[in-house]
C-alpha atoms as a PDB file:
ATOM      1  CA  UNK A   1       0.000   0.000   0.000  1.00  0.00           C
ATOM      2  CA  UNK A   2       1.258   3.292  -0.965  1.00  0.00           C
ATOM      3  CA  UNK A   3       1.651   5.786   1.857  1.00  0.00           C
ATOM      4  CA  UNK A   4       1.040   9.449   1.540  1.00  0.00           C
ATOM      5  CA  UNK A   5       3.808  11.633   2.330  1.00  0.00           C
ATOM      6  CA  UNK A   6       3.214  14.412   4.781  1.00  0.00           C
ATOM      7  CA  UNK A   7       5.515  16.897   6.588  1.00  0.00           C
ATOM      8  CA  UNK A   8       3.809  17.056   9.898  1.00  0.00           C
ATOM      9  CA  UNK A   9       0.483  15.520  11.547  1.00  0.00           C
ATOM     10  CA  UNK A  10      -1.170  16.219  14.686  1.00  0.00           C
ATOM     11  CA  UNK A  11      -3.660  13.810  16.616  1.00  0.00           C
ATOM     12  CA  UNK A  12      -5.694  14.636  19.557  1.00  0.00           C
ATOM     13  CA  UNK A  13      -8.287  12.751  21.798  1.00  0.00           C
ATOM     14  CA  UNK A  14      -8.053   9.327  20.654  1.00  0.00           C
ATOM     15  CA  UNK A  15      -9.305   8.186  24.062  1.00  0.00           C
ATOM     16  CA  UNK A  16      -7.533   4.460  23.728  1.00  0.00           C
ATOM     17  CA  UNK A  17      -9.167   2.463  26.320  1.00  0.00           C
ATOM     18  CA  UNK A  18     -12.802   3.431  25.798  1.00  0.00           C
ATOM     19  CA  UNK A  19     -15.818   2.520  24.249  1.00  0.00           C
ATOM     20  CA  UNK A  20     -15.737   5.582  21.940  1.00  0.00           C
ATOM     21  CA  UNK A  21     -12.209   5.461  20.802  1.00  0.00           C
ATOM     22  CA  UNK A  22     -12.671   4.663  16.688  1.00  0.00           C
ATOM     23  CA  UNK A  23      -8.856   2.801  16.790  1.00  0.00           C
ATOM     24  CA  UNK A  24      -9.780   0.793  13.552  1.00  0.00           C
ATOM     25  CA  UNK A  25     -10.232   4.099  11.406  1.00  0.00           C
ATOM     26  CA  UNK A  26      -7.317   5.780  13.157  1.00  0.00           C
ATOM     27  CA  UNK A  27      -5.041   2.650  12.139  1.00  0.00           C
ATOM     28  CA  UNK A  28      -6.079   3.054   8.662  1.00  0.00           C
ATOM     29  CA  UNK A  29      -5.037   6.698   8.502  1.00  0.00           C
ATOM     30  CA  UNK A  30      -1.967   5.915   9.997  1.00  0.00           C
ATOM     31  CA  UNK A  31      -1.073   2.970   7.695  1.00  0.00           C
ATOM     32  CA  UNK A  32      -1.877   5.486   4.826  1.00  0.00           C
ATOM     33  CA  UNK A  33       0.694   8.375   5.719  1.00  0.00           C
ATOM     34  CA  UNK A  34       4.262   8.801   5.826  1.00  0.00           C
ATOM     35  CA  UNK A  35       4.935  11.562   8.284  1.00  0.00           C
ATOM     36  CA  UNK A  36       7.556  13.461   8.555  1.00  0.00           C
ATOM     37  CA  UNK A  37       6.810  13.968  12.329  1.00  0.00           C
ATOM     38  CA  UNK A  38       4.043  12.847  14.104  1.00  0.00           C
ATOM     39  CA  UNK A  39       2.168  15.061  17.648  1.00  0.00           C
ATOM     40  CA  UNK A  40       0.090  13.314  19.958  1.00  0.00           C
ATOM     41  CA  UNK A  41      -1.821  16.250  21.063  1.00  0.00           C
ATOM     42  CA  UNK A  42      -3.512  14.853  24.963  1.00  0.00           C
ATOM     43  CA  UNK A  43      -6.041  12.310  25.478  1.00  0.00           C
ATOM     44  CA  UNK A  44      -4.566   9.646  23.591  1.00  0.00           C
ATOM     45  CA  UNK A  45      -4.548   6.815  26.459  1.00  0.00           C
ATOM     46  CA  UNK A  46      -7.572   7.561  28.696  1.00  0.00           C
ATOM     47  CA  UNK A  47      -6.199   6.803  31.522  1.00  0.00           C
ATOM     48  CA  UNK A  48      -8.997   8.204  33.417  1.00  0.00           C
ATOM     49  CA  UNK A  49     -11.601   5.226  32.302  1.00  0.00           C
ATOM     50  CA  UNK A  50      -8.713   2.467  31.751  1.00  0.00           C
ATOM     51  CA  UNK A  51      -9.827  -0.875  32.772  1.00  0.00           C
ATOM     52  CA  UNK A  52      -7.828  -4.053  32.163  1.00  0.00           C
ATOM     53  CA  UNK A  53     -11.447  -5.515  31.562  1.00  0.00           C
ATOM     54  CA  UNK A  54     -11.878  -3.169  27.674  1.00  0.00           C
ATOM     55  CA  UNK A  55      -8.854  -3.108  25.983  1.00  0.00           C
ATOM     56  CA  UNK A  56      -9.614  -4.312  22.133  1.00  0.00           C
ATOM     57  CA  UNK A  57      -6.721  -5.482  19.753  1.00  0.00           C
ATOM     58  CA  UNK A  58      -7.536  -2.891  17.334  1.00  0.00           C
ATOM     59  CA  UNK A  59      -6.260  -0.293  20.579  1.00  0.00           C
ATOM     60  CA  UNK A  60      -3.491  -2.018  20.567  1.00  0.00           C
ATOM     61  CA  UNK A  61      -2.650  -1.917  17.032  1.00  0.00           C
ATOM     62  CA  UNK A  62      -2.890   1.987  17.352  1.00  0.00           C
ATOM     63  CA  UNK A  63       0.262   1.709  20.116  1.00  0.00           C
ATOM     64  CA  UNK A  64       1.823  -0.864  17.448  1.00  0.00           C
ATOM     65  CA  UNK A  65       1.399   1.685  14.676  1.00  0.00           C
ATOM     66  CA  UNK A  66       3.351   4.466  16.679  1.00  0.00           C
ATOM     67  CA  UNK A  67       5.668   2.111  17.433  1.00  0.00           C
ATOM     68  CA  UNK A  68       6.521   0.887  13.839  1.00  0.00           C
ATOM     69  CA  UNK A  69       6.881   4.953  13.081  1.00  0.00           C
ATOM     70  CA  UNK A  70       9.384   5.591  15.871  1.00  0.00           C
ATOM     71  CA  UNK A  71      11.018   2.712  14.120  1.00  0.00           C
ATOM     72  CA  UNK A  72      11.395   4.021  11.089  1.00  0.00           C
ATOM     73  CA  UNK A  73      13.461   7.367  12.688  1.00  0.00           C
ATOM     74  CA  UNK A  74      10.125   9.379  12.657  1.00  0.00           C
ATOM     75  CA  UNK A  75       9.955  11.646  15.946  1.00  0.00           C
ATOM     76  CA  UNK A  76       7.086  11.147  17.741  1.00  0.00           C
ATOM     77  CA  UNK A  77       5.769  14.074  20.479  1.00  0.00           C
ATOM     78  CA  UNK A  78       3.223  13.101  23.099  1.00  0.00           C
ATOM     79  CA  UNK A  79       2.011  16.072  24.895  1.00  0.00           C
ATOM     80  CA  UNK A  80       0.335  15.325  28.345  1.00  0.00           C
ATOM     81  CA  UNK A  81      -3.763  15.719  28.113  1.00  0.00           C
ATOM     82  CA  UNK A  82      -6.123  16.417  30.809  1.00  0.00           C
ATOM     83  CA  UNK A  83      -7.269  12.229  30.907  1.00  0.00           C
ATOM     84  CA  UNK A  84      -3.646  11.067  30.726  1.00  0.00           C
ATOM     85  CA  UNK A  85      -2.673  13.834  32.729  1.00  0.00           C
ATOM     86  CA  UNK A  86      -0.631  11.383  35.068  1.00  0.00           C
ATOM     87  CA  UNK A  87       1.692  11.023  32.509  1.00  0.00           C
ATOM     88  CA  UNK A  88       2.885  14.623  33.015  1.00  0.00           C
ATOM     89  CA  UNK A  89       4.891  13.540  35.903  1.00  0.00           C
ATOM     90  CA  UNK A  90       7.045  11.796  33.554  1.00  0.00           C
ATOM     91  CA  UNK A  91       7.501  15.237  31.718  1.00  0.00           C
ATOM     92  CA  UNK A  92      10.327  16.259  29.345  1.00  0.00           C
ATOM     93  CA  UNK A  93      11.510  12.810  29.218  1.00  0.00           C
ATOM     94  CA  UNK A  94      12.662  11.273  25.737  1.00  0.00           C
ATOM     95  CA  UNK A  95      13.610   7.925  24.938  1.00  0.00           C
ATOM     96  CA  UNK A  96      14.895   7.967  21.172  1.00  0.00           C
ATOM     97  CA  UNK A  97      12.697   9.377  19.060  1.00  0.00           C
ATOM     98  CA  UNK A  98       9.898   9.475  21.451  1.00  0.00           C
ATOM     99  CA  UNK A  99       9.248  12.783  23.096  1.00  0.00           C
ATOM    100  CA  UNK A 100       7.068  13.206  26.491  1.00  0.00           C
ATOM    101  CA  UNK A 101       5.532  16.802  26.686  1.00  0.00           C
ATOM    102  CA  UNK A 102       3.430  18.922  28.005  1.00  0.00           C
ATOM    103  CA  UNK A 103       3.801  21.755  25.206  1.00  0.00           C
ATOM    104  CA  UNK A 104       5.968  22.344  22.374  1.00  0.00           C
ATOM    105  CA  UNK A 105       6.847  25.106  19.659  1.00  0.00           C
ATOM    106  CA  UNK A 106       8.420  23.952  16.421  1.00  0.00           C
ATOM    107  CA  UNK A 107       9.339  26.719  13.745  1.00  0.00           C
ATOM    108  CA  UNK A 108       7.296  25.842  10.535  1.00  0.00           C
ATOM    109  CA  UNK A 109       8.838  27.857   7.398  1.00  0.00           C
ATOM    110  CA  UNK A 110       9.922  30.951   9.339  1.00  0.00           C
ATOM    111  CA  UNK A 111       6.830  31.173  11.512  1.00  0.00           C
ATOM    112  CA  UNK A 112       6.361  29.762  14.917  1.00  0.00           C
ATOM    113  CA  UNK A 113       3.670  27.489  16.123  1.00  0.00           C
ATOM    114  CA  UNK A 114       2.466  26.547  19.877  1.00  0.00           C
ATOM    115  CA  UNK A 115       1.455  23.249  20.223  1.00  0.00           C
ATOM    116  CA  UNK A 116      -0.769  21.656  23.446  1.00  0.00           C
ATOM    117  CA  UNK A 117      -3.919  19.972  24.624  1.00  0.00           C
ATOM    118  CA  UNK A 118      -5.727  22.960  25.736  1.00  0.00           C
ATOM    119  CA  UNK A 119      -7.473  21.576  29.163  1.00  0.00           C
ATOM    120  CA  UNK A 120      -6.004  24.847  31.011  1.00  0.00           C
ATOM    121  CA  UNK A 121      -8.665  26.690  29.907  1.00  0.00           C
ATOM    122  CA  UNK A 122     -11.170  24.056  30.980  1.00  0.00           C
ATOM    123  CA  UNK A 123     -12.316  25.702  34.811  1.00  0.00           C
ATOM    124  CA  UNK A 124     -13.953  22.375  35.651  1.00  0.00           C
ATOM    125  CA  UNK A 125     -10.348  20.927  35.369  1.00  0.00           C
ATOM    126  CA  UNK A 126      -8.736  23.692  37.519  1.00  0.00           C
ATOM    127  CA  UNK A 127     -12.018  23.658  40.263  1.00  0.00           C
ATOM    128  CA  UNK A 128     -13.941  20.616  40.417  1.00  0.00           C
ATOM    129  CA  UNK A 129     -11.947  18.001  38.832  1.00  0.00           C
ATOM    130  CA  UNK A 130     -14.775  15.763  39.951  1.00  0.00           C
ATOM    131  CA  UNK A 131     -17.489  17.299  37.621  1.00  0.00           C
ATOM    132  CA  UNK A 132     -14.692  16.975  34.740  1.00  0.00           C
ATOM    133  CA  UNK A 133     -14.193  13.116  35.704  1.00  0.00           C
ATOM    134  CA  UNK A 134     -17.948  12.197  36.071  1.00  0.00           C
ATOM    135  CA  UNK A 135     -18.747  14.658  32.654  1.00  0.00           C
ATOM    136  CA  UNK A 136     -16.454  12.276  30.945  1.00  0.00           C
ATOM    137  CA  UNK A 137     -17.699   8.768  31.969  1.00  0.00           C
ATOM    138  CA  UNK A 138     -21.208  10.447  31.048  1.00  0.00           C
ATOM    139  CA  UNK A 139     -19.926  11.203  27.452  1.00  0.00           C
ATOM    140  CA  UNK A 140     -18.239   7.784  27.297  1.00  0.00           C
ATOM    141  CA  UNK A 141     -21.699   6.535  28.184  1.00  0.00           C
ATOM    142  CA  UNK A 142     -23.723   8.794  25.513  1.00  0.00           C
ATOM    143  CA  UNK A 143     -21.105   7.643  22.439  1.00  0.00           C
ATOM    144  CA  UNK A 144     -22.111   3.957  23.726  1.00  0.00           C
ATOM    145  CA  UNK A 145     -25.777   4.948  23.879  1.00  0.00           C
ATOM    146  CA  UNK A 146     -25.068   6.284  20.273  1.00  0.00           C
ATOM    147  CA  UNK A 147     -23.215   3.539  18.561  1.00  0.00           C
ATOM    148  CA  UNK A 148     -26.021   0.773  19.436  1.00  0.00           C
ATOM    149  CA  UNK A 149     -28.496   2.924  18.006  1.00  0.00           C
ATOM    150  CA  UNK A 150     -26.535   4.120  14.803  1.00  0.00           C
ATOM    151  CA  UNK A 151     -26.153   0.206  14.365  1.00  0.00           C
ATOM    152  CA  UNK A 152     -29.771  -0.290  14.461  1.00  0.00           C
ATOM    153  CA  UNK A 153     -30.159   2.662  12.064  1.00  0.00           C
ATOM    154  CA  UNK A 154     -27.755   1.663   9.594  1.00  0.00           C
ATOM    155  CA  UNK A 155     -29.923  -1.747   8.973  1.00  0.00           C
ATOM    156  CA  UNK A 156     -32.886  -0.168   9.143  1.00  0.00           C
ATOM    157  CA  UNK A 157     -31.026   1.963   6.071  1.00  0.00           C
ATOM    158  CA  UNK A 158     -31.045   4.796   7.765  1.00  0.00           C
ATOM    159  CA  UNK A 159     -28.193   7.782   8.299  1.00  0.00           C
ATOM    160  CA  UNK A 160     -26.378   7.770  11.237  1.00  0.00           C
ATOM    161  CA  UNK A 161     -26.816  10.730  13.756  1.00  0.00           C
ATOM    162  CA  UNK A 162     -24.837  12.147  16.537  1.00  0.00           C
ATOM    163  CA  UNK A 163     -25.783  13.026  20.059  1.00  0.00           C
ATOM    164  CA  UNK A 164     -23.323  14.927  20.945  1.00  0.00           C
ATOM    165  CA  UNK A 165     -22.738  16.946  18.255  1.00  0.00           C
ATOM    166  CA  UNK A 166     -26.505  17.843  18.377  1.00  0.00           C
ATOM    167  CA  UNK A 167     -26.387  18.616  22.108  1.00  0.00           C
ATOM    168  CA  UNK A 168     -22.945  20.893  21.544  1.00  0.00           C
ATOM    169  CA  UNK A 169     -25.475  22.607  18.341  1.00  0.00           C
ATOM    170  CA  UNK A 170     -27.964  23.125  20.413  1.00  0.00           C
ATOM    171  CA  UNK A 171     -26.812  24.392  24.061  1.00  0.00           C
ATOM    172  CA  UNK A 172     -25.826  27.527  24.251  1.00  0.00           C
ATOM    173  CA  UNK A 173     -23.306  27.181  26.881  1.00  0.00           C
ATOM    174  CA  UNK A 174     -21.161  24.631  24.879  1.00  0.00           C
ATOM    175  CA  UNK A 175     -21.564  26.916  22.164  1.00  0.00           C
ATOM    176  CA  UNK A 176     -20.206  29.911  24.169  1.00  0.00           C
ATOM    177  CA  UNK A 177     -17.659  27.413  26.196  1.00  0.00           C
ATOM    178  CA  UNK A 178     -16.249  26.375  22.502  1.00  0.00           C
ATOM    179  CA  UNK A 179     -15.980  30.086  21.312  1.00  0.00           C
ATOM    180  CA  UNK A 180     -14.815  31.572  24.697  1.00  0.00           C
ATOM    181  CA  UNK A 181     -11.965  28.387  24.502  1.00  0.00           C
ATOM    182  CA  UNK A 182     -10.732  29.343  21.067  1.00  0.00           C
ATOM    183  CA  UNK A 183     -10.586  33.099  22.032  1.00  0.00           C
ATOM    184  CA  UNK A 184      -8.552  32.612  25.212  1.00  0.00           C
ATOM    185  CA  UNK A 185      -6.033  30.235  23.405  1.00  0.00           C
ATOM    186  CA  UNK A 186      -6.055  32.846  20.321  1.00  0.00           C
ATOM    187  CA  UNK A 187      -5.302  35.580  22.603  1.00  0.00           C
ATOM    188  CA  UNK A 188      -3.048  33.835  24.732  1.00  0.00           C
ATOM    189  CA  UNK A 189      -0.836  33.185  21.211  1.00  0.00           C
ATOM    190  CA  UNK A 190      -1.307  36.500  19.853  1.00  0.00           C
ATOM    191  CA  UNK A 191       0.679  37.918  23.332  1.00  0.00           C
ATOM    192  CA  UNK A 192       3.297  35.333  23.444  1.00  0.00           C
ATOM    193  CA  UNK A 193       3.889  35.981  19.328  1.00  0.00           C
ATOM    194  CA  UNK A 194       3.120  32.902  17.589  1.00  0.00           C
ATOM    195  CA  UNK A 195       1.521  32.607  14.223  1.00  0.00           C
ATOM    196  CA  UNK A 196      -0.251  29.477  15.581  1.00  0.00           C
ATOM    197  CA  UNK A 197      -2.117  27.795  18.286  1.00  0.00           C
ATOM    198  CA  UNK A 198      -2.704  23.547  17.957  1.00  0.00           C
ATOM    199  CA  UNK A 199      -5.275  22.700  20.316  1.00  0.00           C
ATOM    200  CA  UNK A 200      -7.225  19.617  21.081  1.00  0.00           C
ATOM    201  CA  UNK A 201      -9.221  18.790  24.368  1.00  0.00           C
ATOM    202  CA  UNK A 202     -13.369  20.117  23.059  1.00  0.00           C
ATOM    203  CA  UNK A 203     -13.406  17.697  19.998  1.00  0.00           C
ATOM    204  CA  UNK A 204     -13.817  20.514  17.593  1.00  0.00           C
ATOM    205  CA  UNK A 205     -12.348  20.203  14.616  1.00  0.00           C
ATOM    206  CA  UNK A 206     -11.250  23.800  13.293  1.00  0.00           C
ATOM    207  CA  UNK A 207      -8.891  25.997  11.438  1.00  0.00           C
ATOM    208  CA  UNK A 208      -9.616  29.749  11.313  1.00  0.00           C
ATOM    209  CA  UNK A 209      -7.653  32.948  11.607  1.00  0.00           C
ATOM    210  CA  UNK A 210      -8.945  35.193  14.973  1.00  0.00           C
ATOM    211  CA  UNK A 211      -8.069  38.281  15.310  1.00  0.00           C
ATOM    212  CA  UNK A 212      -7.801  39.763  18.820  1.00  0.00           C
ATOM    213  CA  UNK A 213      -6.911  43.608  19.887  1.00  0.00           C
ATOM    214  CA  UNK A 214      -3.417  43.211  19.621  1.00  0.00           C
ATOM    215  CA  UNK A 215      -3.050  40.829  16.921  1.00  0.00           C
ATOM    216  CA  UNK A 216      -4.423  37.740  14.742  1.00  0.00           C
ATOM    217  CA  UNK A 217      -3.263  34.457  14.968  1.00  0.00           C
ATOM    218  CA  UNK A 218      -4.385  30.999  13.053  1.00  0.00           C
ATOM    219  CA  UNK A 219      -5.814  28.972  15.837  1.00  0.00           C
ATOM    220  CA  UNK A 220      -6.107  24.928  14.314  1.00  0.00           C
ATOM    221  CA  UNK A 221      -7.826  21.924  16.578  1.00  0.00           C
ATOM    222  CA  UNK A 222      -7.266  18.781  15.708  1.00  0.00           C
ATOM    223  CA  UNK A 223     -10.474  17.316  16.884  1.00  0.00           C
ATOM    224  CA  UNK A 224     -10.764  13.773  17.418  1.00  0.00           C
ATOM    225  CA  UNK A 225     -11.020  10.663  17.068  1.00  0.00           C
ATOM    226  CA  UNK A 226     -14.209   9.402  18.407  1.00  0.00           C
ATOM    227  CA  UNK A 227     -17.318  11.488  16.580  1.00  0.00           C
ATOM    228  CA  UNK A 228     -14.992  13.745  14.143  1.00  0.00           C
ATOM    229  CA  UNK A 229     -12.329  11.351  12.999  1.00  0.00           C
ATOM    230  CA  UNK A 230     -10.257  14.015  11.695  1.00  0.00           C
ATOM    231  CA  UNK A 231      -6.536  14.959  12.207  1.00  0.00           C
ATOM    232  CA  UNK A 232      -4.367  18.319  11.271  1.00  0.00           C
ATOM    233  CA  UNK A 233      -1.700  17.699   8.344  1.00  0.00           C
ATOM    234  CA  UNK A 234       1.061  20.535   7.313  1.00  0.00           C
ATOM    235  CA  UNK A 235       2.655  19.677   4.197  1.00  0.00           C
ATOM    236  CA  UNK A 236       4.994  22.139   2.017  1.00  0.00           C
ATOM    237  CA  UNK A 237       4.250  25.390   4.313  1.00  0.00           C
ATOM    238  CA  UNK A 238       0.236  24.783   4.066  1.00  0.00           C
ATOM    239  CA  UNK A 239      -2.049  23.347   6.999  1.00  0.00           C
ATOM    240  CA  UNK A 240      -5.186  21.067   6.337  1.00  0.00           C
ATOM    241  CA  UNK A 241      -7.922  19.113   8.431  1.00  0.00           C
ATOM    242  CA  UNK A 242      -8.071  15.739   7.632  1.00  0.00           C
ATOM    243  CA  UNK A 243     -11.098  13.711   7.894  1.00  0.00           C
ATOM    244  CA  UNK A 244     -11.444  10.419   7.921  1.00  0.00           C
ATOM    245  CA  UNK A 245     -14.794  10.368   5.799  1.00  0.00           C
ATOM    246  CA  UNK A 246     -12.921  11.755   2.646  1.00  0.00           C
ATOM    247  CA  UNK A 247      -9.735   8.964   2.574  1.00  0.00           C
ATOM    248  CA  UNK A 248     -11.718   6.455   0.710  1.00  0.00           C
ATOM    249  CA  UNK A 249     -12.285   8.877  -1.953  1.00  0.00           C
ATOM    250  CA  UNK A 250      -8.824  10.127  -2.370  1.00  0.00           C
ATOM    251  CA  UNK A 251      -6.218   8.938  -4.605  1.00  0.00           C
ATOM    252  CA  UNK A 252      -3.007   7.398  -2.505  1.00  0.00           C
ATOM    253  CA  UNK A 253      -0.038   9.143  -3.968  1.00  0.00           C
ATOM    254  CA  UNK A 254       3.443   7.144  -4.496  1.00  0.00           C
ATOM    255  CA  UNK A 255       5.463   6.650  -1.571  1.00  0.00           C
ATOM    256  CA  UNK A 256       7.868   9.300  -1.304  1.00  0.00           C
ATOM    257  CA  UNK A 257      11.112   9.454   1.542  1.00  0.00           C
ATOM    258  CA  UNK A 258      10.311  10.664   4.953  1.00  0.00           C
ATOM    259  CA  UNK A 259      12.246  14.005   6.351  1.00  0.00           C
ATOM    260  CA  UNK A 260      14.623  13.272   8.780  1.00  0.00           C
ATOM    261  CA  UNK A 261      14.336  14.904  12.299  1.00  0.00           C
ATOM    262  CA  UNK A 262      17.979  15.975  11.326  1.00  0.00           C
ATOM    263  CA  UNK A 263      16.046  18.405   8.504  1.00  0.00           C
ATOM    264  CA  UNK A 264      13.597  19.762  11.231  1.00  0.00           C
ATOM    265  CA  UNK A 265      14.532  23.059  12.690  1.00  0.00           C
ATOM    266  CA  UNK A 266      15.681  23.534  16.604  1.00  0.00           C
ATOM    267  CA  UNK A 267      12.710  23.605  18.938  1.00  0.00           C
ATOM    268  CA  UNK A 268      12.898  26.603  20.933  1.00  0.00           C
ATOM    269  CA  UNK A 269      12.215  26.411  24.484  1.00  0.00           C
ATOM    270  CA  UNK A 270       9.197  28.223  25.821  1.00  0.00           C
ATOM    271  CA  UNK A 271       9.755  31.108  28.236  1.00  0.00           C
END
């Protein structure tokens, strides 16, 4: 199988370990690129709802995916999410190719981007980490709920529909929470001076330039990989969103040689 070559790809909120997590589609994408470097952008392992009792194989063929990419000199960065947030005492550590972060700025064709999970600006996860915790076994729950009925629809001939995309439609407060989020991380860029922000963590798929009073900024989220099934590529100075509902319909270029971390710039610590 040809792979398609791509300079840099960014994943978010896989949520390996729960009911939700869509590992089959994600190991398709994966078999299907040839990154030049690959970011784990939080939530990957939720280690939050990890029981020994749900672990599929097709989970673990995710981990055996990265693992084959790290093998073939390709670095991989894992930056520390709010549900694998216990990982972030192993901080700053690197074995190899394999990076352990909690944030990271890379220098993409002369201008610099700010990569991290986002859950900072989440005020359930810096007040009542409780409400966070239970809000997330609920929304495990609902994607369950969902998936037995969207297999009942799709027999029935029917087309699939979405819970929680209707809820976050619908609600005004996760429509303000959502905008208010991108603003603050916008903002946030804009002051530090980077041309972009890479979030994850609200499962929003996006790419759009915001423009704040001292500044604008191109703030990208890689959504996920549960509902949206979509990733961020950059590939010869240009970002896209990926979506796993388009792959089937898209030509697979040849193979073509993967970068070599030696032909990435330095990263530049953060102040």
């Amino acid at each position: 199988m040809s792979k398609r070559p791509v300079d840099l790809v960014v994943i978010s909120d896989v949520h390996l370990g729960t009911y939700g997590c869509q590992a089959k589609e994600l190991v398709e994408y994966l078999k299907s690129i040839q990154p030049g470097m690959l970011i784990l952008n939080g939530d990957i392992i939720d280690i939050w709802q990890f029981s020994k009792r749900y672990w599929p194989q097709a989970h673990m063929q995710v981990l055996k995916e990265l693992i084959k990419l790290l093998a073939r000199d390709i670095p991989v960065y894992y930056l520390t999410g709010n549900h694998d947030e216990l990982l972030r005492k192993f901080t700053d550590c690197s074995l190899g190719n394999f990076h352990l972060r909690d944030k990271l700025v890379l220098e993409l064709d002369g201008r610099k981007a700010w990569f991290f999970h986002g859950d900072i600006f989440d005020a359930s996860m810096q007040h009542a980490r409780w409400l966070a915790r239970l809000g997330a076994v609920g929304y495990d729950f609902l994607i369950f709920l969902n998936s037995a009925i969207n297999a009942v629809l799709r027999r029935l001939g029917r087309e699939k529909m979405s819970f929680s995309k209707r809820i976050k439609a619908s609600v005004k407060t996760a429509i303000k929470y959502i905008s208010d989020f991108e603003e603050v991380a916008a903002t946030l860029a804009v002051d530090q001076g980077y041309d972009y922000v890479v979030c994850g963590h609200i499962h929003q798929p996006q790419m759009r330039t915001i423009t704040c009073a001292h500044g604008s900024v191109q703030y990208l989220n890689s959504g996920d990989w549960i509902e949206n099934l979509s990733a961020l590529e950059y590939h010869e100075g240009q970002w896209s969103l990926f979506s796993y509902a388009q792959m089937r319909d898209t030509p697979q270029p040849a193979q073509a040689p993967t970068p070599r971390l030696a032909e990435w710039p330095p990263i530049p610590e953060m102040a």
